[in-house]
Protein backbone atom coordinates (compact mmCIF):
# COMPACT_ATOMS: atom_id res chain seq x y z
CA UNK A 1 0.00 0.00 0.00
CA UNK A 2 2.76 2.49 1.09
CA UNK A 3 4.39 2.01 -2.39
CA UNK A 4 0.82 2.59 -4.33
CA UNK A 5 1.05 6.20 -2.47
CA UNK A 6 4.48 6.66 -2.86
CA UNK A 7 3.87 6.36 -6.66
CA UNK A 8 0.78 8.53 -6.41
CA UNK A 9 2.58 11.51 -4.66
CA UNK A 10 5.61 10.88 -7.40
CA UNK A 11 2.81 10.83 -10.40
CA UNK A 12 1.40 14.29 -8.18
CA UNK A 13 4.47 16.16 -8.24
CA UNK A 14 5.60 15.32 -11.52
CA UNK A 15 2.40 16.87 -13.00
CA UNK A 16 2.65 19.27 -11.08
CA UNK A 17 6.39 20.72 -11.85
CA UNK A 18 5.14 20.56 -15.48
CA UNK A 19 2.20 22.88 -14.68
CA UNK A 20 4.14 25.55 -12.70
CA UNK A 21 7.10 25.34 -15.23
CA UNK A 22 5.00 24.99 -18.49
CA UNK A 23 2.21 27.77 -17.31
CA UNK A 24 3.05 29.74 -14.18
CA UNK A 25 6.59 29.92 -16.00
CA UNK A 26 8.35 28.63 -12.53
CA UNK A 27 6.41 31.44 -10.31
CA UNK A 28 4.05 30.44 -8.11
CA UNK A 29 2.41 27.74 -6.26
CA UNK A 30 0.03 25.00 -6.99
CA UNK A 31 -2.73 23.87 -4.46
CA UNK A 32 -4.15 20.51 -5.42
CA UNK A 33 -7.90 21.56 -5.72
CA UNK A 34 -7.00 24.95 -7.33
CA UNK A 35 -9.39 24.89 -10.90
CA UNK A 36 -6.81 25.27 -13.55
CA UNK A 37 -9.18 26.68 -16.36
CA UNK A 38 -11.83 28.80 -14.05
CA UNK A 39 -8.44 30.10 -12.80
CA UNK A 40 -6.85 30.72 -16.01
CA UNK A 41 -3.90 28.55 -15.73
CA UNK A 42 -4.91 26.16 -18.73
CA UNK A 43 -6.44 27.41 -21.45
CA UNK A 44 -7.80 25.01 -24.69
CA UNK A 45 -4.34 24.76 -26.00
CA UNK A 46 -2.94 24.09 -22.57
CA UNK A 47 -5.29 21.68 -22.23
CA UNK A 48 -4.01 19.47 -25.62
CA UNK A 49 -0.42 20.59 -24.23
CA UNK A 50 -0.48 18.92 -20.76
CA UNK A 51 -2.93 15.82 -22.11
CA UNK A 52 0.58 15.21 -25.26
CA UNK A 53 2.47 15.31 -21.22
CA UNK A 54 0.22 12.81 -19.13
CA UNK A 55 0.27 10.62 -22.46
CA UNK A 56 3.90 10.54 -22.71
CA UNK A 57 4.83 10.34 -19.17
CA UNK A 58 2.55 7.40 -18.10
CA UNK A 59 2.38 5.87 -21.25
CA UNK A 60 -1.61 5.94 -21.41
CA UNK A 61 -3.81 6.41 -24.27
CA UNK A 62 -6.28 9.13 -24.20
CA UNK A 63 -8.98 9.37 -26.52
CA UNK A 64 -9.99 12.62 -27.50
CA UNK A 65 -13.95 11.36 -27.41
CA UNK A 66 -13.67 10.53 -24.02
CA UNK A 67 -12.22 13.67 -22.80
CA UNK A 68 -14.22 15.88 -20.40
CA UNK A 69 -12.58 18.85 -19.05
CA UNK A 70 -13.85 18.21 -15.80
CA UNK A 71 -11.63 15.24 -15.26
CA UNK A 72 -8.56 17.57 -15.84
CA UNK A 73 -9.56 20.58 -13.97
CA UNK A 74 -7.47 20.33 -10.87
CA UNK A 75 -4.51 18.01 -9.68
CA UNK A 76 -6.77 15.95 -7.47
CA UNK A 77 -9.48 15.61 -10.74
CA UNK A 78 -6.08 15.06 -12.92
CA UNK A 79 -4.73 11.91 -10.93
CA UNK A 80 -7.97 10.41 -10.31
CA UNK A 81 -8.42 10.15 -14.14
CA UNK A 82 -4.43 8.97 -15.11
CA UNK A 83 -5.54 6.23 -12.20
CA UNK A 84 -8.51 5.18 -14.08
CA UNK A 85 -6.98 4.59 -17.45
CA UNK A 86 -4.06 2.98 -15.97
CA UNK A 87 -6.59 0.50 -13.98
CA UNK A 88 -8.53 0.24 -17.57
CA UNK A 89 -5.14 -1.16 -19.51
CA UNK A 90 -4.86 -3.61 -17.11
C-alpha cells in the first residue's frame, strides 16, 4: 500500500512541476484543488499541451472522445483520471 502512495505523490508532483514550469513559468504555487481553467492557468491549447504530457509520461492512451474537461480541472481531478486509465489497460 505504502508504495501505491508513494507512486501517487511521485505521479502528483511530476504533474505538477510541469504545470508551474509549463504555465506559471516557474512562479508560483500550486494547491491541489486549485481549478486550472476557471483560474486561467490552462487554457484550450494548454489543455491538448499537458494531455501530449500525461500521455507521454505514463504511457496511457487518451482518446480525445472521451475527454471531459472536468476530469482535468485540478490536480486531485487530474490523478484520479491517469488512475482510471491505468486500472482500464490492465
Amino acid at each position: 500500500m505504502k508504495k501505491c502512495a508513494e507512486g501517487g505523490q511521485m505521479a502528483k508532483e511530476k504533474i505538477k512541476n510541469f504545470i508551474v514550469e509549463n504555465f506559471l513559468f516557474g512562479e508560483g504555487e500550486l494547491e491541489d484543488d486549485e481549478p486550472l481553467f476557471e483560474s486561467g492557468i490552462i487554457d484550450s491549447l494548454g489543455l491538448i499541451k499537458l494531455l501530449a504530457f500525461i500521455e507521454e509520461t505514463f504511457n496511457i492512451s487518451l482518446n480525445m472522445s472521451e475527454i471531459d474537461i472536468e476530469d482535468f480541472n485540478t490536480l486531485d481531478d487530474i490523478l484520479k483520471t491517469i488512475k482510471r486509465k491505468m486500472d482500464q489497460s490492465r
